[in-house]
Protein backbone atom coordinates (compact mmCIF):
# COMPACT_ATOMS: atom_id res chain seq x y z
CA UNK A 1 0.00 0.00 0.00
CA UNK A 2 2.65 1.99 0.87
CA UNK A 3 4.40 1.82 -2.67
CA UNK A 4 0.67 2.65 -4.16
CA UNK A 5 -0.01 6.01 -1.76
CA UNK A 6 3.96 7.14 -3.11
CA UNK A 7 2.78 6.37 -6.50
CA UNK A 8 -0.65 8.48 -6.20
CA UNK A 9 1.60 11.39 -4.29
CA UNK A 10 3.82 11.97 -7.35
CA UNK A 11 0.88 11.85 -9.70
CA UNK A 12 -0.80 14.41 -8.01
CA UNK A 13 2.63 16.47 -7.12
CA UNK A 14 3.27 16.82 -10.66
CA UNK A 15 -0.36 17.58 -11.46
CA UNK A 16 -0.66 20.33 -9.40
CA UNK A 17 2.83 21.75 -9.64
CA UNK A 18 1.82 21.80 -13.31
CA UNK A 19 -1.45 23.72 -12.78
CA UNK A 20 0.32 25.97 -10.06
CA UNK A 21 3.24 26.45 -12.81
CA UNK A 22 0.78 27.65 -15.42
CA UNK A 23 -1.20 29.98 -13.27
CA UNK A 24 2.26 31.66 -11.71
CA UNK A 25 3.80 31.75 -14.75
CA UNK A 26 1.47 32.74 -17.63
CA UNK A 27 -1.04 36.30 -17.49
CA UNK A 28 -4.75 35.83 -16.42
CA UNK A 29 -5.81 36.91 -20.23
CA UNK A 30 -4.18 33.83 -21.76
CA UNK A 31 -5.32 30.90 -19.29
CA UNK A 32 -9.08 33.01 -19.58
CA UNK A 33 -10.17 30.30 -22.65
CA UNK A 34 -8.94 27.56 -21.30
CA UNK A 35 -10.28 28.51 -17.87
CA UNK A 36 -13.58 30.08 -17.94
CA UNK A 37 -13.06 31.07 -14.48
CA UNK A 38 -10.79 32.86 -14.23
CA UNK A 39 -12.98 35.67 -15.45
CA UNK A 40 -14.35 35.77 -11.69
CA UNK A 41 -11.06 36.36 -9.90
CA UNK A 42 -8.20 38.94 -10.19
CA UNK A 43 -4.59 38.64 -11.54
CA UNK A 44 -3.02 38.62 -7.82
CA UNK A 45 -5.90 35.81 -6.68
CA UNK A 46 -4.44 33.47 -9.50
CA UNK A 47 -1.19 33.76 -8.58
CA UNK A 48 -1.83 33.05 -5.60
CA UNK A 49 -3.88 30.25 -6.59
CA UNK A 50 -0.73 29.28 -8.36
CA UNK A 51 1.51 29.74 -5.30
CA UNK A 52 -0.54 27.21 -3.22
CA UNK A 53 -0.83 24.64 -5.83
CA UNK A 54 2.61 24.47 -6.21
CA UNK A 55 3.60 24.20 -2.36
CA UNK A 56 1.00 21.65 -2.00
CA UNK A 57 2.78 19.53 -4.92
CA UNK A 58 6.31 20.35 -3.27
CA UNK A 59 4.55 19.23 0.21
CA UNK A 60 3.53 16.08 -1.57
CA UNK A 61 6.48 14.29 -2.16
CA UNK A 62 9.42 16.45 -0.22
CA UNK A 63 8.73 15.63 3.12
CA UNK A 64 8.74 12.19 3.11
CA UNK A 65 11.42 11.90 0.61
CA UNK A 66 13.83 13.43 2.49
CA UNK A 67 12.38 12.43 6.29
CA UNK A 68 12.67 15.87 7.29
CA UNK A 69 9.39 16.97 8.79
CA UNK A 70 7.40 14.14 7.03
CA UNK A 71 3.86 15.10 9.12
CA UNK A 72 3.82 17.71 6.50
CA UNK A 73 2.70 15.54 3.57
CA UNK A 74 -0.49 14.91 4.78
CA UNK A 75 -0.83 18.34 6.18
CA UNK A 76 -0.02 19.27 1.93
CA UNK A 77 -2.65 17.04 0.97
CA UNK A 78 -5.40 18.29 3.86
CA UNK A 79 -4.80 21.61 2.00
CA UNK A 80 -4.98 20.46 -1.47
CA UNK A 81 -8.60 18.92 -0.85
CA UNK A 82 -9.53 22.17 0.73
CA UNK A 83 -8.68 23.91 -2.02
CA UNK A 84 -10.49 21.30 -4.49
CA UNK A 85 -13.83 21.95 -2.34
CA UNK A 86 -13.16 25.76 -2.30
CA UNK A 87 -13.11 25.05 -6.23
CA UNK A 88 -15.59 22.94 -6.67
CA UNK A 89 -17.72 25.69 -5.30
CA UNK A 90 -16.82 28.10 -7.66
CA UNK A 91 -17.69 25.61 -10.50
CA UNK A 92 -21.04 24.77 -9.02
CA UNK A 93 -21.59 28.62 -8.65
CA UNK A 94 -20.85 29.22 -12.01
CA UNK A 95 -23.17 26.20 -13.52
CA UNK A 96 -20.04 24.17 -14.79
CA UNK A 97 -20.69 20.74 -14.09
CA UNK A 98 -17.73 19.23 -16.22
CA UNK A 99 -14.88 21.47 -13.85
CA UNK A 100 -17.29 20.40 -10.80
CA UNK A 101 -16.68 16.43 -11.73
CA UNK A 102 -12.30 17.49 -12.34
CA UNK A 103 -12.29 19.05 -8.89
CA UNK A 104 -14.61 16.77 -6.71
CA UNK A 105 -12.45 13.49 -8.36
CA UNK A 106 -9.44 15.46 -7.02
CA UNK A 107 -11.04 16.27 -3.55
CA UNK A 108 -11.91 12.48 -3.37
CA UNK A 109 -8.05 11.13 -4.37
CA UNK A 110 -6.57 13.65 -2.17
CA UNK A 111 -8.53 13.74 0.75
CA UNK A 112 -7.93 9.42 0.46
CA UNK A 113 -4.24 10.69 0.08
CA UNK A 114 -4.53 12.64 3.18
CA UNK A 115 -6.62 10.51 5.43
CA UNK A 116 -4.20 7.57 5.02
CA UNK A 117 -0.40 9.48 5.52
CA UNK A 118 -2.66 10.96 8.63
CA UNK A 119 -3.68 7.34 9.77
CA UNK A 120 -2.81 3.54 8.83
CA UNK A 121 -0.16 4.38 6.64
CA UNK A 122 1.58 7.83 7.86
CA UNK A 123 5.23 7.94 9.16
């Protein structure tokens, strides 16, 4: 099980230090087509969307890798899913049931993610 959760943590560590990567890195006006909702927020509110996505992949895998602190890989993932429900509201508020299914999958894999470093198979 073990070798499975470490599997699942770098999927979802590149994932969202992908995602984070793209929203630091790239102005609001070119991610607004590919992300319809980005319309609601400002440039500074992605970016910092960005930032935490990309500290949560970081918190992910680093901790454990290197033993140093390891209780903070499933304090990375508790934040992940928080942000998944945070935007799986925003989908749900803005009627887009395809982003909705994206983000609740996520909240579902990560909060698994979390739960289990926390519990039967933490450090």
């Amino acid at each position: 099980m073990n070798v499975f959760l470490w599997i699942v943590q770098a999927i979802l560590a590149a994932l969202f230090a992908l995602s984070g990567l793209v929203k630091l890195l790239q102005p609001k006006d070119a991610l607004t087509g590919r992300y319809p909702w980005m319309l609601d927020f400002s440039q500074a509110a992605v970016r910092f969307i960005g930032v935490v996505e990309l500290l949560g992949a970081i918190g992910l895998v680093a901790p454990a890798a290197t033993g140093i602190a390891p209780i903070l890989t499933p304090i990375a993932a508790t934040g992940l899913a928080v942000t998944m429900a945070l935007a799986a509201g925003t989908h749900i508020r803005r009627k887009e049931p395809a982003a909705v299914a994206v983000t609740a999958t996520l909240f579902v894999i990560i909060a698994l993610l979390a739960w289990a470093r926390f519990g039967p198979y933490g450090w």
